[in-house]
PDB file of N, CA and C in Angstrom:
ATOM      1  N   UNK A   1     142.714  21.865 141.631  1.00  0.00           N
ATOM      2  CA  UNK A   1     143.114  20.718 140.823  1.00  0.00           C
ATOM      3  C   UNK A   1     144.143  19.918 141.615  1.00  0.00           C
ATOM      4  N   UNK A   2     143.672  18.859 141.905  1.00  0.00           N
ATOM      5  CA  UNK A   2     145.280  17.855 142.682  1.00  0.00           C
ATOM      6  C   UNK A   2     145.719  17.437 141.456  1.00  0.00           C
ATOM      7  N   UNK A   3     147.192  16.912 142.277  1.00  0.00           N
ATOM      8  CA  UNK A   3     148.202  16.556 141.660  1.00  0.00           C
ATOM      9  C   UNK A   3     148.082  15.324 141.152  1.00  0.00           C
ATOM     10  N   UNK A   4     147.348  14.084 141.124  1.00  0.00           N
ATOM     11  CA  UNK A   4     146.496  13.344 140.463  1.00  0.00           C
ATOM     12  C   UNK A   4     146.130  13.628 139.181  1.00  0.00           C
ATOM     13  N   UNK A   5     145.199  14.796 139.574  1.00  0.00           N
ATOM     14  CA  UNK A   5     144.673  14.939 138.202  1.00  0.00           C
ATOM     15  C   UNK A   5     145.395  15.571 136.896  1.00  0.00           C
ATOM     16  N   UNK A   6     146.331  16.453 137.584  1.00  0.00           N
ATOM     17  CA  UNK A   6     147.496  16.804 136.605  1.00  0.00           C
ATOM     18  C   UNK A   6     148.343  15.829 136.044  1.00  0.00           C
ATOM     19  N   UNK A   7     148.744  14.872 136.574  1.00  0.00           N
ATOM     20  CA  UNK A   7     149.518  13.652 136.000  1.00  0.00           C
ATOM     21  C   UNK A   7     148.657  13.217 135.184  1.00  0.00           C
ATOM     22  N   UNK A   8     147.623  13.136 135.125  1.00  0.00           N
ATOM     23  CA  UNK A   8     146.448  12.162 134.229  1.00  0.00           C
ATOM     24  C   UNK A   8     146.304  12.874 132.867  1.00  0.00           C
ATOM     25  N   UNK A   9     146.319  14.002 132.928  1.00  0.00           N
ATOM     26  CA  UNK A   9     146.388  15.287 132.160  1.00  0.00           C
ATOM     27  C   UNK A   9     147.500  15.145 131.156  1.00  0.00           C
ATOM     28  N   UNK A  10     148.986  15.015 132.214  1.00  0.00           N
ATOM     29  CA  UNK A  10     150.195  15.038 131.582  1.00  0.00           C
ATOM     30  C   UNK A  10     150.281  13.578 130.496  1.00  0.00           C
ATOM     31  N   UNK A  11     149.853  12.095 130.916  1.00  0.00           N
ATOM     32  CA  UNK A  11     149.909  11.345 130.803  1.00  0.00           C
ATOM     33  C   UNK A  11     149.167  11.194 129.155  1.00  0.00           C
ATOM     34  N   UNK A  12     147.744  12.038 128.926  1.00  0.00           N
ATOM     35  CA  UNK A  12     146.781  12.242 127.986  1.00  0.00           C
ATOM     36  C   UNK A  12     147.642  13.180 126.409  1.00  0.00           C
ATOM     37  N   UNK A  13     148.122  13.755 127.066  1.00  0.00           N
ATOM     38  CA  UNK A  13     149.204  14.665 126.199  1.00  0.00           C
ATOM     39  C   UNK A  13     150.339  14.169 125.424  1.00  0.00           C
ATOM     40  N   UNK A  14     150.533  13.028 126.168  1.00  0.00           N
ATOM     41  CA  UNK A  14     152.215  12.766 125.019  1.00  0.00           C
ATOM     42  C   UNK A  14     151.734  12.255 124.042  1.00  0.00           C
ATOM     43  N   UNK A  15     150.143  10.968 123.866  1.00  0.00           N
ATOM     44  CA  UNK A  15     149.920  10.680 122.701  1.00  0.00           C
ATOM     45  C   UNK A  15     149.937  11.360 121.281  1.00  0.00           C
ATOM     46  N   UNK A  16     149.106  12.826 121.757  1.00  0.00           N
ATOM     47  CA  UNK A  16     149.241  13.613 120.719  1.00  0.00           C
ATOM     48  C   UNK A  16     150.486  14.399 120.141  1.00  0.00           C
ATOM     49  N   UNK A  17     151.299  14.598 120.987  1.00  0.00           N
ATOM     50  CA  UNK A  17     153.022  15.334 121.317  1.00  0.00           C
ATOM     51  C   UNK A  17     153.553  14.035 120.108  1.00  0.00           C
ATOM     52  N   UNK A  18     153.909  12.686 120.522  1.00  0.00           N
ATOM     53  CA  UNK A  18     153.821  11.792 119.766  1.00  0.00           C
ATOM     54  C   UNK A  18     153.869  11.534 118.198  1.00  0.00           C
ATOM     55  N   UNK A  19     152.343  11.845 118.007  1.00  0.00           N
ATOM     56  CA  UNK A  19     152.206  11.507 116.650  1.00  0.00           C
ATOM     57  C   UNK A  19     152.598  12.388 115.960  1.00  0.00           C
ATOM     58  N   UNK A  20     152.622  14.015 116.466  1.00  0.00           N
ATOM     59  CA  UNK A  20     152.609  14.864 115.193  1.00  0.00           C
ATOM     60  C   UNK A  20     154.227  14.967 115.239  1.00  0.00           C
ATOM     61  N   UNK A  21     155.105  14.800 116.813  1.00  0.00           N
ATOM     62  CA  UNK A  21     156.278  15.001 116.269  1.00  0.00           C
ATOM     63  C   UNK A  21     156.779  13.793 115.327  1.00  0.00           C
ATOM     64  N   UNK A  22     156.347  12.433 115.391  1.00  0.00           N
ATOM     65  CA  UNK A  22     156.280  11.367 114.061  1.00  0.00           C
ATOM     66  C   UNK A  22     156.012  11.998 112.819  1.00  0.00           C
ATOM     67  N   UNK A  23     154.508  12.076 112.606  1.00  0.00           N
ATOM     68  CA  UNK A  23     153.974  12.831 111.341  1.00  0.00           C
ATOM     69  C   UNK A  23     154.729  14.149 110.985  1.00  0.00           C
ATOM     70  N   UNK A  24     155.741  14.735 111.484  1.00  0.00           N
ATOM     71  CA  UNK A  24     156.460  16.120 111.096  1.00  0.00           C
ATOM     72  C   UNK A  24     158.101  15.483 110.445  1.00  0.00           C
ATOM     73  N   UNK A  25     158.260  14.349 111.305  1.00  0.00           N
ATOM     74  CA  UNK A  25     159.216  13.924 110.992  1.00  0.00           C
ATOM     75  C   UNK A  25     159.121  12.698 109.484  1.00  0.00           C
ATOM     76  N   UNK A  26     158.156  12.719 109.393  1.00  0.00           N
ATOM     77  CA  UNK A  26     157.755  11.174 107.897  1.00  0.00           C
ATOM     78  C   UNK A  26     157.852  12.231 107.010  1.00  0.00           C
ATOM     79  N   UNK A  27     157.042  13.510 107.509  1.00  0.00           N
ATOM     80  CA  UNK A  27     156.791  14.480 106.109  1.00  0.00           C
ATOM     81  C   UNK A  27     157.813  14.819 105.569  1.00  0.00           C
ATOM     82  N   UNK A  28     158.760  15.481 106.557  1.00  0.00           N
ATOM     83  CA  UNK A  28     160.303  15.984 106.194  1.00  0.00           C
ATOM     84  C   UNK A  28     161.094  15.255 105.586  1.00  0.00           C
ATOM     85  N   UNK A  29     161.542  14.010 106.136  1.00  0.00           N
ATOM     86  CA  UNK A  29     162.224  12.851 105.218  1.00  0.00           C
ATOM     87  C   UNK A  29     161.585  12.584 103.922  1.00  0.00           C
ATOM     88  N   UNK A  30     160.192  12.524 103.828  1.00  0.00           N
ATOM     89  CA  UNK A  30     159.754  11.859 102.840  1.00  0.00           C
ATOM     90  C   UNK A  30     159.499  13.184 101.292  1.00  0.00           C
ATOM     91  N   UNK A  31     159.486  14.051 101.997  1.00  0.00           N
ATOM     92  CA  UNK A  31     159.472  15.556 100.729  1.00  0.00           C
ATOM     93  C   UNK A  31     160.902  15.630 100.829  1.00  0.00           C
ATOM     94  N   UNK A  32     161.769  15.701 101.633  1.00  0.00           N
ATOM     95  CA  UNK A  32     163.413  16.020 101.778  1.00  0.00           C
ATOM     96  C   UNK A  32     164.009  15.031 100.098  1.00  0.00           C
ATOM     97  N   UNK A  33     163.149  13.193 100.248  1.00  0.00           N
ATOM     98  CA  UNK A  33     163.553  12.518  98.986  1.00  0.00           C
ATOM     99  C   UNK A  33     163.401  12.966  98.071  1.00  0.00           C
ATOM    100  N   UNK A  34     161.936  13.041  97.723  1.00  0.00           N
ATOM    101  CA  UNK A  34     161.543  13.848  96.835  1.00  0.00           C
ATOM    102  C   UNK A  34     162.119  14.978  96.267  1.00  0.00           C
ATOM    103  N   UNK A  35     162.221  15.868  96.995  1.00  0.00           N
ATOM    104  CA  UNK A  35     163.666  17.260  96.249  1.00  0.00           C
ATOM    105  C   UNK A  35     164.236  16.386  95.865  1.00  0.00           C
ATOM    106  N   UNK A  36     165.041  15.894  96.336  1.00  0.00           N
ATOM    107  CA  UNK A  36     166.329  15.188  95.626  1.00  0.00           C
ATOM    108  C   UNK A  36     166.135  14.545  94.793  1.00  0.00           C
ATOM    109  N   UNK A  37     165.317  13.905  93.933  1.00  0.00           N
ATOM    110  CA  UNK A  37     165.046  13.266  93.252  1.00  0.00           C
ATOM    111  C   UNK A  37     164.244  14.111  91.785  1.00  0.00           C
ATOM    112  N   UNK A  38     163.261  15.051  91.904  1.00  0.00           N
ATOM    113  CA  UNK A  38     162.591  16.089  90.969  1.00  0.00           C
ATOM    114  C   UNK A  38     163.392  17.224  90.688  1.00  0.00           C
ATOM    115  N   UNK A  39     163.404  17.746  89.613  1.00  0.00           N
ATOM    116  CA  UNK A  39     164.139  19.032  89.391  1.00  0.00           C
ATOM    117  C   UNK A  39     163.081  19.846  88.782  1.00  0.00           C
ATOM    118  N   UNK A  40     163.521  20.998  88.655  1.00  0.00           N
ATOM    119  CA  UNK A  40     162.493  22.212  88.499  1.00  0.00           C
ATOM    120  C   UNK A  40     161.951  22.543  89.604  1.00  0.00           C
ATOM    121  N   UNK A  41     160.741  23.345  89.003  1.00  0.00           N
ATOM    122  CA  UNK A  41     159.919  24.378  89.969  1.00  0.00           C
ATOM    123  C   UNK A  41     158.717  23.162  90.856  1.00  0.00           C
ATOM    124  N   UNK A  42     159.364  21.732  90.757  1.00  0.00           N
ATOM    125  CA  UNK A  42     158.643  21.127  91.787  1.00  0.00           C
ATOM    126  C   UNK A  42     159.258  20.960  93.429  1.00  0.00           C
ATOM    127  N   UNK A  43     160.738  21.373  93.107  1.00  0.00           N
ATOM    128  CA  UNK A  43     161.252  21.514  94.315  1.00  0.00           C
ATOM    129  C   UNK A  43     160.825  22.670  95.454  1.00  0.00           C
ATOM    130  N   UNK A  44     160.512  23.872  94.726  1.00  0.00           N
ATOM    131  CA  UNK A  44     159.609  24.378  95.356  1.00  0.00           C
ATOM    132  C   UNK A  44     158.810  24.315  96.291  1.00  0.00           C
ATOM    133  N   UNK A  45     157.844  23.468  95.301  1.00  0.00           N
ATOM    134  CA  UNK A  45     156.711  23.066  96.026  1.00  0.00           C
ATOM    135  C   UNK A  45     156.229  22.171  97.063  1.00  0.00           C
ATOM    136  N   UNK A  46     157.395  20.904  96.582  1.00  0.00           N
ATOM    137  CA  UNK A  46     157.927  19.795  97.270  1.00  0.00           C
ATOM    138  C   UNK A  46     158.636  20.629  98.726  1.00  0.00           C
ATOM    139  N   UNK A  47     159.046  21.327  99.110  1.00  0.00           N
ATOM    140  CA  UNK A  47     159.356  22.388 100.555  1.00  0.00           C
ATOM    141  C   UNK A  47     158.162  22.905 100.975  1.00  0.00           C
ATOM    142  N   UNK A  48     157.397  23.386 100.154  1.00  0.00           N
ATOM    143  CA  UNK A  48     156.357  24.236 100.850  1.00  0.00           C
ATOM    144  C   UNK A  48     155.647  22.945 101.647  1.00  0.00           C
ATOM    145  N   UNK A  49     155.199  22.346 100.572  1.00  0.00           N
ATOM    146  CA  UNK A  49     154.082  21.072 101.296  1.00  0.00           C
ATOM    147  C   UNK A  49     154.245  20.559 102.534  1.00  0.00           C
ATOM    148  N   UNK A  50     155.495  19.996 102.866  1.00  0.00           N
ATOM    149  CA  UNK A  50     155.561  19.639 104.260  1.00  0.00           C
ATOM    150  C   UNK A  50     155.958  20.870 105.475  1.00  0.00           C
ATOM    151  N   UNK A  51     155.616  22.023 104.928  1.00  0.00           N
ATOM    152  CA  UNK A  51     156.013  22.773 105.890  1.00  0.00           C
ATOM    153  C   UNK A  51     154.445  23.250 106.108  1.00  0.00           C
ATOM    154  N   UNK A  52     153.770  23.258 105.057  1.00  0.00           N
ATOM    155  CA  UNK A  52     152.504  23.351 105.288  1.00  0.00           C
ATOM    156  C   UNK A  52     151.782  22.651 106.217  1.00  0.00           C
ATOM    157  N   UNK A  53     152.340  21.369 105.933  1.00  0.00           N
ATOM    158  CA  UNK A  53     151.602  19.776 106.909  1.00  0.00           C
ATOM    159  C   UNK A  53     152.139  19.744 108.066  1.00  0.00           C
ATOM    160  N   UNK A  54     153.501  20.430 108.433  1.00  0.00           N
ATOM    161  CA  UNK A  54     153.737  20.598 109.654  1.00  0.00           C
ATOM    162  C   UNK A  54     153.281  21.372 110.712  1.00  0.00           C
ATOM    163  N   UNK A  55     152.638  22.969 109.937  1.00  0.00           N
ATOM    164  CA  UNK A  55     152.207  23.673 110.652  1.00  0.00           C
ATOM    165  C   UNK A  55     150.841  23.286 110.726  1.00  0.00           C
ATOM    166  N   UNK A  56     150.122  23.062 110.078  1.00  0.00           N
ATOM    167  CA  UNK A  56     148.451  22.210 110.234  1.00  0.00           C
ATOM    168  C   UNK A  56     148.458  21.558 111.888  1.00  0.00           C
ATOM    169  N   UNK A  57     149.792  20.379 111.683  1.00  0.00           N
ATOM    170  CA  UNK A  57     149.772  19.149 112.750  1.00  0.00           C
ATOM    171  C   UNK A  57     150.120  19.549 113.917  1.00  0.00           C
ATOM    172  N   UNK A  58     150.834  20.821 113.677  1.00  0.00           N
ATOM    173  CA  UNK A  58     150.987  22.075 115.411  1.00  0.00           C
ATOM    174  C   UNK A  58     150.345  22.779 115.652  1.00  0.00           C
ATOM    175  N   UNK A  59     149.403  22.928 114.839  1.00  0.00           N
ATOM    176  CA  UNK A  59     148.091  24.152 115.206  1.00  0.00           C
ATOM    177  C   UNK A  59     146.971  22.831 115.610  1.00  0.00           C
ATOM    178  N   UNK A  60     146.817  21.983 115.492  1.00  0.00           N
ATOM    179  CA  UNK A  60     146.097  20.673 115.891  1.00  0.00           C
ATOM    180  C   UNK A  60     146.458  19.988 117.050  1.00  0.00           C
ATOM    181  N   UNK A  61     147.759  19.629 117.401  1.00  0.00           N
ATOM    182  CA  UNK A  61     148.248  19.719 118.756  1.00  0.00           C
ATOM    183  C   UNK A  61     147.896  20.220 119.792  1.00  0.00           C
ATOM    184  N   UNK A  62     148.027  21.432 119.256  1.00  0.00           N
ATOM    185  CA  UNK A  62     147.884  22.802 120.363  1.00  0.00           C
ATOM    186  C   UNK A  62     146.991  22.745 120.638  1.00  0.00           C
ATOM    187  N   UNK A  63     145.759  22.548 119.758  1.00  0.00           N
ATOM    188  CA  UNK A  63     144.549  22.061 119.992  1.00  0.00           C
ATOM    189  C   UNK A  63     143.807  21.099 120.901  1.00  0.00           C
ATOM    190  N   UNK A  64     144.575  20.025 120.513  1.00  0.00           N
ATOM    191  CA  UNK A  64     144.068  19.019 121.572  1.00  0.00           C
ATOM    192  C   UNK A  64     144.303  19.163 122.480  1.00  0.00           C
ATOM    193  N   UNK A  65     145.839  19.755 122.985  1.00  0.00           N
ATOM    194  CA  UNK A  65     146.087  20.271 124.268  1.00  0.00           C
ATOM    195  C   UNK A  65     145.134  21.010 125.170  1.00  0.00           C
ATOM    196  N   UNK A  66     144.824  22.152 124.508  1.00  0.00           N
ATOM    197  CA  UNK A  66     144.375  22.586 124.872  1.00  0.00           C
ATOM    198  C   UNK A  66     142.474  22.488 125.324  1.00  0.00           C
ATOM    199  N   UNK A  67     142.185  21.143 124.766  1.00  0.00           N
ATOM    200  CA  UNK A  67     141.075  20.148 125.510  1.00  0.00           C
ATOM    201  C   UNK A  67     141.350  19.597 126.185  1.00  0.00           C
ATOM    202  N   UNK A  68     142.520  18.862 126.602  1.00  0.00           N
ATOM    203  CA  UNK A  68     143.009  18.035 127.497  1.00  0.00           C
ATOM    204  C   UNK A  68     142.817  18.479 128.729  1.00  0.00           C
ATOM    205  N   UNK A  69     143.394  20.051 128.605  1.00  0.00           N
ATOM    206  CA  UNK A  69     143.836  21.225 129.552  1.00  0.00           C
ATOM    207  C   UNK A  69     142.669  21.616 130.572  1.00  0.00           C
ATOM    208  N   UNK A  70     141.767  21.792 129.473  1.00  0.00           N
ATOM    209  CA  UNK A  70     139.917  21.830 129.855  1.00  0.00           C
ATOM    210  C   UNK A  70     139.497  20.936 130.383  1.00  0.00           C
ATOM    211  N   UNK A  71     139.453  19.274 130.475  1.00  0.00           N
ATOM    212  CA  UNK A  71     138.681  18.935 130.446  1.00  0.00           C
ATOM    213  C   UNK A  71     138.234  17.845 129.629  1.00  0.00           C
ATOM    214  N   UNK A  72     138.484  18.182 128.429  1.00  0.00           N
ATOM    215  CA  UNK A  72     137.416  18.046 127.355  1.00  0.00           C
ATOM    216  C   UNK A  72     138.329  16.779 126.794  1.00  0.00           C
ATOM    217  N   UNK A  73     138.668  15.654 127.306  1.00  0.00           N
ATOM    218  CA  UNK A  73     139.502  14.772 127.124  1.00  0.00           C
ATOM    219  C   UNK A  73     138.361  13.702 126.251  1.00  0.00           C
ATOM    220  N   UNK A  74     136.973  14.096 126.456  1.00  0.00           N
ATOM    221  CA  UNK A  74     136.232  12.741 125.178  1.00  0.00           C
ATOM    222  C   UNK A  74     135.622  14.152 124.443  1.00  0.00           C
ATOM    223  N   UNK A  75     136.277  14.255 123.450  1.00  0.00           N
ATOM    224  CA  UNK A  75     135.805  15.178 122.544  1.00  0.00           C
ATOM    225  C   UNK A  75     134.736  14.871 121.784  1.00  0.00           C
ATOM    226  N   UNK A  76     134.373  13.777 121.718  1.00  0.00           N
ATOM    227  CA  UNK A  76     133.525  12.787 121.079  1.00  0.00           C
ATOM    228  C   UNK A  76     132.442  12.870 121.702  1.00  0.00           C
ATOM    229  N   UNK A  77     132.145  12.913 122.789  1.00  0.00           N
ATOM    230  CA  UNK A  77     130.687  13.089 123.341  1.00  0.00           C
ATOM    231  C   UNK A  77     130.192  14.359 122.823  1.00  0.00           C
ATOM    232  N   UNK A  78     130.460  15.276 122.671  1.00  0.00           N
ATOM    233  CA  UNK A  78     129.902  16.530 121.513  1.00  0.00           C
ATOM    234  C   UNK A  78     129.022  16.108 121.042  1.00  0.00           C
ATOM    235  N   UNK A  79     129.074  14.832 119.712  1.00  0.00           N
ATOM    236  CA  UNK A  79     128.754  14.911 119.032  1.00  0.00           C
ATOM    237  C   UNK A  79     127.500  13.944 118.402  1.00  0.00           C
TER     238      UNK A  79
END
């Protein structure tokens, strides 16, 4: 593998690095209001949810990474 192609690689990666650390960060603020605002056993739930949506959007990451990593940078031709 040259060093070319690793930069191209590296370059393919932050988009996704990107969004989910965005999308981890909207979820948190935006359920964080929410607690504060609901009382009862929705606060609860209102925690679980974005911790749920966070781990989804890092197991999906990892994912794409790990096509990137491959290769497999048009995932779309699959299909």
């Amino acid at each position: 593998m040259s060093l070319g192609n690793t930069e191209e690689h590296n370059k393919k990666m932050v988009a996704p690095i990107v969004v989910t650390v965005l999308m981890i960060i909207y979820y948190v603020v935006y359920f964080g209001f929410l607690i504060t605002v609901v009382d009862g056993i929705f606060k609860i739930l209102l925690g679980i949810i974005p911790l749920a949506f966070a781990g989804v959007m890092i197991y999906v990451c990892i994912e794409r990474i790990k096509e990137i990593k491959g290769g497999e940078e048009d995932d779309l031709s699959k299909y």
